[in-house]
PDB file of N, CA and C in Angstrom:
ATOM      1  N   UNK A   1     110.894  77.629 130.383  1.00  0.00           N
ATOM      2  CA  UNK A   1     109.916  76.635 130.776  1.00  0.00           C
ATOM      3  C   UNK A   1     108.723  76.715 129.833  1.00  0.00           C
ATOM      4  N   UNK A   2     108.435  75.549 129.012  1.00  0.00           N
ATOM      5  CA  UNK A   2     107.399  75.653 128.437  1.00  0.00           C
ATOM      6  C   UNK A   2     105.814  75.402 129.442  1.00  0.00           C
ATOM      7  N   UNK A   3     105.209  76.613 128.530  1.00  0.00           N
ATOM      8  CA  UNK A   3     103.706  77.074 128.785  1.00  0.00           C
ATOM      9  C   UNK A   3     102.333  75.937 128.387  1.00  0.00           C
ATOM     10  N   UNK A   4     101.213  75.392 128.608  1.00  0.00           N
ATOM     11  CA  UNK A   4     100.661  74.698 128.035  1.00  0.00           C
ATOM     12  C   UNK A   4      98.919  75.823 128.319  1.00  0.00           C
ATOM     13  N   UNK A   5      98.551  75.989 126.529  1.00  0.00           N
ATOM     14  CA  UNK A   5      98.029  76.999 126.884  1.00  0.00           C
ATOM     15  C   UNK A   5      96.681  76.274 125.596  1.00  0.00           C
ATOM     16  N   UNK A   6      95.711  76.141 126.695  1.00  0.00           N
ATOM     17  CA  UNK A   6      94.099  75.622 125.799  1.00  0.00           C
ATOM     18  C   UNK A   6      93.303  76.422 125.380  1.00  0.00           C
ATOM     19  N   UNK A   7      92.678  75.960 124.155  1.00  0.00           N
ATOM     20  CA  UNK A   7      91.843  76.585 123.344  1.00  0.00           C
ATOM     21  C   UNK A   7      90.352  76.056 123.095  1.00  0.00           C
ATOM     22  N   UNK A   8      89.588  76.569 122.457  1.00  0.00           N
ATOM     23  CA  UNK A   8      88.518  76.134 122.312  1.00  0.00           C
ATOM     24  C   UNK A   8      88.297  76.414 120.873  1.00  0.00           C
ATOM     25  N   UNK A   9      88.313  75.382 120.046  1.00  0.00           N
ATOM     26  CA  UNK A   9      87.989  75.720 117.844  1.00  0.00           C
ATOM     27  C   UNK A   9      86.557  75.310 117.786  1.00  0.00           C
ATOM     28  N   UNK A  10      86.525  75.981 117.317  1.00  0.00           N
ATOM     29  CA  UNK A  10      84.948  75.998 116.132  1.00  0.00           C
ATOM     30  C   UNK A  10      85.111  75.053 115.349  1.00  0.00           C
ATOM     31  N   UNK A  11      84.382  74.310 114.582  1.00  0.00           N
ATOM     32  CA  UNK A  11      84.556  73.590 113.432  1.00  0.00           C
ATOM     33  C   UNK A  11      85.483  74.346 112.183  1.00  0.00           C
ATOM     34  N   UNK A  12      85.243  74.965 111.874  1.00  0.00           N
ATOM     35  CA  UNK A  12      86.195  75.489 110.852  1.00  0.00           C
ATOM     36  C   UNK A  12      87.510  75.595 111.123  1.00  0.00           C
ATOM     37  N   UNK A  13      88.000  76.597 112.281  1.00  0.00           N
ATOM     38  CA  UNK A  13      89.411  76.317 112.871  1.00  0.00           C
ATOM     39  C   UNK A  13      89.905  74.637 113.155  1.00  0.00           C
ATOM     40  N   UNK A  14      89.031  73.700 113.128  1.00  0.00           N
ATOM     41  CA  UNK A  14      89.441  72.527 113.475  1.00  0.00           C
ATOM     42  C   UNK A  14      90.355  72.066 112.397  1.00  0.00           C
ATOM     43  N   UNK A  15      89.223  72.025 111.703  1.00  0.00           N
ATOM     44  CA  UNK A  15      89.087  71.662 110.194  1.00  0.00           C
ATOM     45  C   UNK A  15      90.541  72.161 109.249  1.00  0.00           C
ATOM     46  N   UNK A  16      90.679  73.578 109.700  1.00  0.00           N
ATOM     47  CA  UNK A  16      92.065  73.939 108.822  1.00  0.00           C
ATOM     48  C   UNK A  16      93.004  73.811 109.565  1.00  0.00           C
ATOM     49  N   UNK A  17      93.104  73.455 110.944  1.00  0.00           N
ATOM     50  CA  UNK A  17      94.084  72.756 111.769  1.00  0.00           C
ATOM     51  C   UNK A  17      94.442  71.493 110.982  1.00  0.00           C
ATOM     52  N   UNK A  18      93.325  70.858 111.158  1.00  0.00           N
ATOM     53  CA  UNK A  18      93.837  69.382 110.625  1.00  0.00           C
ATOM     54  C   UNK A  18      94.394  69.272 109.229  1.00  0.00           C
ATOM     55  N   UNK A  19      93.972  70.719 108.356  1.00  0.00           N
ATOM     56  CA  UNK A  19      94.435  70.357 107.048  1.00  0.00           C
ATOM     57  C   UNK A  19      95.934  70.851 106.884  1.00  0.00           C
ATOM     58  N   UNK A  20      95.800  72.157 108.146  1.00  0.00           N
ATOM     59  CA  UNK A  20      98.090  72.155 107.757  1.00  0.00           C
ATOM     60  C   UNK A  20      98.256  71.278 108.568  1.00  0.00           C
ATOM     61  N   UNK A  21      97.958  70.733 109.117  1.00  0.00           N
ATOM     62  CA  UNK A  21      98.584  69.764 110.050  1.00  0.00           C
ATOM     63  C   UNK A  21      98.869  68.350 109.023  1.00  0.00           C
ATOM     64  N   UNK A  22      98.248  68.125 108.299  1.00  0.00           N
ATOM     65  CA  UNK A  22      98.047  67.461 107.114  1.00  0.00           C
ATOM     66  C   UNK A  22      99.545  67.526 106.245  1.00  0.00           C
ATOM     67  N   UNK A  23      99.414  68.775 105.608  1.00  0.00           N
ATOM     68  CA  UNK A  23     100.092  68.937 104.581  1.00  0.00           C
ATOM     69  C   UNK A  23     101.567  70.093 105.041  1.00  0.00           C
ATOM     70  N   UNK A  24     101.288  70.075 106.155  1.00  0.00           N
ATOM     71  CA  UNK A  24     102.554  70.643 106.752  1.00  0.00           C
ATOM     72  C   UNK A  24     103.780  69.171 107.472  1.00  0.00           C
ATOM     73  N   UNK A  25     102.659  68.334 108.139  1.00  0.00           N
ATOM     74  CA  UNK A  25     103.725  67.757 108.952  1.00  0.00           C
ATOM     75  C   UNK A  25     104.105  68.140 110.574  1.00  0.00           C
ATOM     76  N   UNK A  26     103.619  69.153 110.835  1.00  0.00           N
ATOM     77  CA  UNK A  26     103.974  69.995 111.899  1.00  0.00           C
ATOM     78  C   UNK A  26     103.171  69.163 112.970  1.00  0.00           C
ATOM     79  N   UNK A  27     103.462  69.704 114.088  1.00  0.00           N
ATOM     80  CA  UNK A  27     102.467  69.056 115.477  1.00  0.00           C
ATOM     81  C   UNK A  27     101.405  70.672 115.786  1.00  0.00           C
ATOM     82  N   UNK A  28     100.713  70.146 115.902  1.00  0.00           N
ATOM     83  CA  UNK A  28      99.154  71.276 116.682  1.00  0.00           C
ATOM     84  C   UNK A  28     100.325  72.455 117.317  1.00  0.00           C
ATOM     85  N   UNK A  29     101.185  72.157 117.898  1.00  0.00           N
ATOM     86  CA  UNK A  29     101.777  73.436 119.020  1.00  0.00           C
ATOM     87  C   UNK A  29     102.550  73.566 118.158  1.00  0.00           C
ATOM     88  N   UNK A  30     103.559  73.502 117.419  1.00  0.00           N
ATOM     89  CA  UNK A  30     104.471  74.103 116.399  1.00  0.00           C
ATOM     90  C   UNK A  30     103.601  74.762 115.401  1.00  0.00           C
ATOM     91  N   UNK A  31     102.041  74.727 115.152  1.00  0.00           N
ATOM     92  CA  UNK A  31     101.384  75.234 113.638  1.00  0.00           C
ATOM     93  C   UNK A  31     100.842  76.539 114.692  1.00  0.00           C
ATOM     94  N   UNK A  32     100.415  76.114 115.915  1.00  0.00           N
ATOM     95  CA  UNK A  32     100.102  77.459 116.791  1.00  0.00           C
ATOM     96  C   UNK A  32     101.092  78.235 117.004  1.00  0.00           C
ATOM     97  N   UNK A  33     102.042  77.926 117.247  1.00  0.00           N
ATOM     98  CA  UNK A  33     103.512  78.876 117.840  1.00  0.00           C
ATOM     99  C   UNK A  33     103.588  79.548 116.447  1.00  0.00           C
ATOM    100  N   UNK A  34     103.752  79.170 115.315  1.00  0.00           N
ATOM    101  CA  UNK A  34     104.230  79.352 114.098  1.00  0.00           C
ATOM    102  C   UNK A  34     102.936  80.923 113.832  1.00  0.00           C
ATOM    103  N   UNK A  35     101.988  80.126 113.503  1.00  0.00           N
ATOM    104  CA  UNK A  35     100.844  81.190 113.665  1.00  0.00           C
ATOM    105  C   UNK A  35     100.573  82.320 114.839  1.00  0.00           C
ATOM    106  N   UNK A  36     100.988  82.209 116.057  1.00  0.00           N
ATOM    107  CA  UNK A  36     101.211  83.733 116.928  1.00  0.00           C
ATOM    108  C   UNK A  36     102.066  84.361 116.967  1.00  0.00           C
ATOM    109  N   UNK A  37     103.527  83.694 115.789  1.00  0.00           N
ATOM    110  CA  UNK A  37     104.833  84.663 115.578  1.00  0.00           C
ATOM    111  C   UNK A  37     104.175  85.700 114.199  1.00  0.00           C
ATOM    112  N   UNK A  38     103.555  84.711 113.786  1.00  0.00           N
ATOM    113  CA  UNK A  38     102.557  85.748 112.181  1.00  0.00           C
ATOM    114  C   UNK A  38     102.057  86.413 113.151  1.00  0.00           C
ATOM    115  N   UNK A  39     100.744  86.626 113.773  1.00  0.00           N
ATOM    116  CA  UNK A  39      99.778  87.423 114.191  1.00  0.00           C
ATOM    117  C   UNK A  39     100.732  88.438 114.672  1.00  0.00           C
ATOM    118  N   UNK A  40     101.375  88.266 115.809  1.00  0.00           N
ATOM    119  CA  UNK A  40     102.372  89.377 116.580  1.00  0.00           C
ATOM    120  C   UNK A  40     103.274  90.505 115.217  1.00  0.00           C
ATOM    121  N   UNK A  41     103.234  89.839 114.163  1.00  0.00           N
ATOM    122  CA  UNK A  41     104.168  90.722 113.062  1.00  0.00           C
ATOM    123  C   UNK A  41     103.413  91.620 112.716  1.00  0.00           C
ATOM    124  N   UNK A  42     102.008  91.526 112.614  1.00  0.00           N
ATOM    125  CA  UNK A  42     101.052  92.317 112.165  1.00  0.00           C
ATOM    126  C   UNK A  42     100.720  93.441 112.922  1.00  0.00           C
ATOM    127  N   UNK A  43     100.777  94.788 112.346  1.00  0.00           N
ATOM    128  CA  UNK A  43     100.323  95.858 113.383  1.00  0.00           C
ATOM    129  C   UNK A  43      98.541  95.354 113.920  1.00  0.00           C
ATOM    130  N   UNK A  44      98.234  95.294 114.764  1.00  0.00           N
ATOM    131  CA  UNK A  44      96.626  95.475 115.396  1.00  0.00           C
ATOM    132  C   UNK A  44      95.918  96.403 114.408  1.00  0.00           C
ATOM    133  N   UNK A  45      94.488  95.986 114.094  1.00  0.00           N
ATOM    134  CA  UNK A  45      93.445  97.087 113.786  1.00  0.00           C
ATOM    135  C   UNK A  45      93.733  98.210 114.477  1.00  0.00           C
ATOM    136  N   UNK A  46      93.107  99.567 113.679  1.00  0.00           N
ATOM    137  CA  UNK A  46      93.121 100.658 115.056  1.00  0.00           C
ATOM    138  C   UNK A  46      94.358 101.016 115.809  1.00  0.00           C
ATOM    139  N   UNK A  47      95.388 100.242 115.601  1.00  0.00           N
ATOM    140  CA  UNK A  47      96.284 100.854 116.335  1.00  0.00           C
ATOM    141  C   UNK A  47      96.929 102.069 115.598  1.00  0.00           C
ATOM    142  N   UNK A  48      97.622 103.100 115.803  1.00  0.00           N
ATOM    143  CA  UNK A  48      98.244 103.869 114.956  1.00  0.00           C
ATOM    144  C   UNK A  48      99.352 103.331 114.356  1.00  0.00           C
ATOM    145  N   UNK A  49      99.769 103.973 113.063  1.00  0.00           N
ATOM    146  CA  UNK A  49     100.575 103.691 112.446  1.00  0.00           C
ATOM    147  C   UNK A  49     102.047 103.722 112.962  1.00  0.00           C
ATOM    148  N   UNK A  50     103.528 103.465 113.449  1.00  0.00           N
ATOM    149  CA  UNK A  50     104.649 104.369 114.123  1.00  0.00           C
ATOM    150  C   UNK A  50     105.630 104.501 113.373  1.00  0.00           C
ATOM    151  N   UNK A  51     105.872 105.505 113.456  1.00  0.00           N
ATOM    152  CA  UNK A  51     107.233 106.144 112.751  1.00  0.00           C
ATOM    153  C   UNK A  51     108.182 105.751 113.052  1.00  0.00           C
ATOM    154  N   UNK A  52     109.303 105.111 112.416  1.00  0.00           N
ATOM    155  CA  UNK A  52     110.262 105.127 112.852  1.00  0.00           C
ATOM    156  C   UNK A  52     111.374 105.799 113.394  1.00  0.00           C
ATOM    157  N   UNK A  53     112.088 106.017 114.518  1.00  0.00           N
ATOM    158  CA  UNK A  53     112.726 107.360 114.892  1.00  0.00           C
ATOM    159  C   UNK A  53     111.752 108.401 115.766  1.00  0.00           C
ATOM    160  N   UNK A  54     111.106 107.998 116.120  1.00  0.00           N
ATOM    161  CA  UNK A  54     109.441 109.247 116.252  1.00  0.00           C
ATOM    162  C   UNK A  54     110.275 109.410 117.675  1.00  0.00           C
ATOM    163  N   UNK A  55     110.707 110.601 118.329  1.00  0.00           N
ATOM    164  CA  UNK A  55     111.291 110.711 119.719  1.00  0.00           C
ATOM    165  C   UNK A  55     112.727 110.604 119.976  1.00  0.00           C
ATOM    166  N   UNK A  56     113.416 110.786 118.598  1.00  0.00           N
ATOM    167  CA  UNK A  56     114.671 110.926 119.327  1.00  0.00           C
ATOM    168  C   UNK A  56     115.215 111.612 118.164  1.00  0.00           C
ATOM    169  N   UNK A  57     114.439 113.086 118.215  1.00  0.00           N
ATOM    170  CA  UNK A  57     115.569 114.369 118.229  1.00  0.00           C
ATOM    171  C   UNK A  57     115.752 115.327 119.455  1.00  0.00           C
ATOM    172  N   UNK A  58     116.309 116.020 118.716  1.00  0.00           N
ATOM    173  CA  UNK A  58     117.225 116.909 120.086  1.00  0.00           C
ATOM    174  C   UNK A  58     115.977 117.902 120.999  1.00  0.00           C
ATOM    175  N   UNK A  59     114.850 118.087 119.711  1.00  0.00           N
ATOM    176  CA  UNK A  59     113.732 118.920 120.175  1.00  0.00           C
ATOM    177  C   UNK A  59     113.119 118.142 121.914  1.00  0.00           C
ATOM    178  N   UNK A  60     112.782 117.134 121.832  1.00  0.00           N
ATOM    179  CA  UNK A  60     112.369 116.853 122.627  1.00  0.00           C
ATOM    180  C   UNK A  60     110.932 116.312 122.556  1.00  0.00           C
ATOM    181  N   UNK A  61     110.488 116.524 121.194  1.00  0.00           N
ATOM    182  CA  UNK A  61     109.073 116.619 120.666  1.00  0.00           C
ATOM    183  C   UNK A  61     108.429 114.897 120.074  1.00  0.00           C
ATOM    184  N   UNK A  62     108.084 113.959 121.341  1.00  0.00           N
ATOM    185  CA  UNK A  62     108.123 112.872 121.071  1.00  0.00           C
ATOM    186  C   UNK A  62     107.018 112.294 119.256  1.00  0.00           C
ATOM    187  N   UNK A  63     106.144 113.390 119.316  1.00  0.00           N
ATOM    188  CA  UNK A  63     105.481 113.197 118.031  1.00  0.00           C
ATOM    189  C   UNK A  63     106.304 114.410 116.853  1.00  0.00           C
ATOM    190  N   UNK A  64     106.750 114.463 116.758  1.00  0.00           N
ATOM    191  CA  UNK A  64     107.880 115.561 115.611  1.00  0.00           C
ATOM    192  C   UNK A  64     107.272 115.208 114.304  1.00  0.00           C
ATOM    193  N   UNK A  65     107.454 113.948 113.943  1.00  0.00           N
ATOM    194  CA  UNK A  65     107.160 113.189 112.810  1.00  0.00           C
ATOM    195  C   UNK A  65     106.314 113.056 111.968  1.00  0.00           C
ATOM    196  N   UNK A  66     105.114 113.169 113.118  1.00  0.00           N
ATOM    197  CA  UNK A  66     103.717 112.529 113.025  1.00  0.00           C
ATOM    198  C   UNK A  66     102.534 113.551 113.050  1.00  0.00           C
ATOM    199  N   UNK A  67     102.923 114.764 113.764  1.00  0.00           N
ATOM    200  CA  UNK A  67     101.845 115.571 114.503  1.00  0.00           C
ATOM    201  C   UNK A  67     102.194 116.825 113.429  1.00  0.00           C
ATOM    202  N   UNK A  68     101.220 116.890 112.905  1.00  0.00           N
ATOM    203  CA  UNK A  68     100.927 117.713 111.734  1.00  0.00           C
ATOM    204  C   UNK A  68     100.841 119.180 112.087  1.00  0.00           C
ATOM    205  N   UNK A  69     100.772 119.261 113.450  1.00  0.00           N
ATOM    206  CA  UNK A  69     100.631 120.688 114.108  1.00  0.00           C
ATOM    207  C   UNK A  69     102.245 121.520 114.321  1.00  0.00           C
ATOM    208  N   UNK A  70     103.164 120.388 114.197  1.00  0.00           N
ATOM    209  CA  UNK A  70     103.963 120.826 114.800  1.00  0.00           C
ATOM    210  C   UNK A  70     104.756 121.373 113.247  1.00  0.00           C
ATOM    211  N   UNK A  71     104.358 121.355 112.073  1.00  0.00           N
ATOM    212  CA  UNK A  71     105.186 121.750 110.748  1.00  0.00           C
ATOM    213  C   UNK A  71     104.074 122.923 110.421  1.00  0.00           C
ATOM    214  N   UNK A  72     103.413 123.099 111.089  1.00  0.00           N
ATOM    215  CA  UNK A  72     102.530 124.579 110.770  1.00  0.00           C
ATOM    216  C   UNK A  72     104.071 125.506 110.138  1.00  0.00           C
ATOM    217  N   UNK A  73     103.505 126.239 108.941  1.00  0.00           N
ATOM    218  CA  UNK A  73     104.204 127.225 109.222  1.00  0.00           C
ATOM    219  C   UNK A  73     106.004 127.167 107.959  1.00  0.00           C
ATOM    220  N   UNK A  74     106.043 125.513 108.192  1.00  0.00           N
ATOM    221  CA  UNK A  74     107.343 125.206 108.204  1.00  0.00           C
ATOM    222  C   UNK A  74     107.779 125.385 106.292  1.00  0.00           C
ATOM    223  N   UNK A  75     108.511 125.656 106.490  1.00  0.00           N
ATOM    224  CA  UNK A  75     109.300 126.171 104.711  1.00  0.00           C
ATOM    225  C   UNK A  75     108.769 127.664 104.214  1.00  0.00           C
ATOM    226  N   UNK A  76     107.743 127.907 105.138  1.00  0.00           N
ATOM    227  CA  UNK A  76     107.441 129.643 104.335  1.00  0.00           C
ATOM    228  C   UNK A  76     108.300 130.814 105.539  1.00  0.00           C
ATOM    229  N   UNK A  77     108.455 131.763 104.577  1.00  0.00           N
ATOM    230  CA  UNK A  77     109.432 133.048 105.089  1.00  0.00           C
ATOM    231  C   UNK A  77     108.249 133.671 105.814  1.00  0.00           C
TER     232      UNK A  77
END
């Protein structure tokens, strides 16, 4: 079921609305949909970086990867 979801633009957001809207062809809700599948690809500011795999070895040690505490030590006799 489609969502109908309002906004409020500034002049500038208007403004480059109307210009891909322009030179795209697209409708206002296809240049928005299009643009929150970009935003969502992007990790967030501030968020941490994630490892891939981070939590699934046998240790049990969900940061293994990442947590610098846990290689104390590691390769010396």
């Amino acid at each position: 079921m489609a969502k109908v979801v309002h906004a409020r633009l500034d002049d500038e957001a208007d403004h480059l609305l109307a210009k891909v809207r322009k030179q795209s062809g697209l409708s206002n809700s296809e240049i928005v949909r299009r643009g929150l599948l970009l935003f969502a690809a992007q990790p967030l500011a501030g968020a941490p970086p994630r490892v891939i795999g981070v939590g699934r070895f046998a240790s049990g040690q969900p940061d293994l990867g990442s947590n610098k505490a846990h290689l104390r030590g590691f390769g010396r006799k």
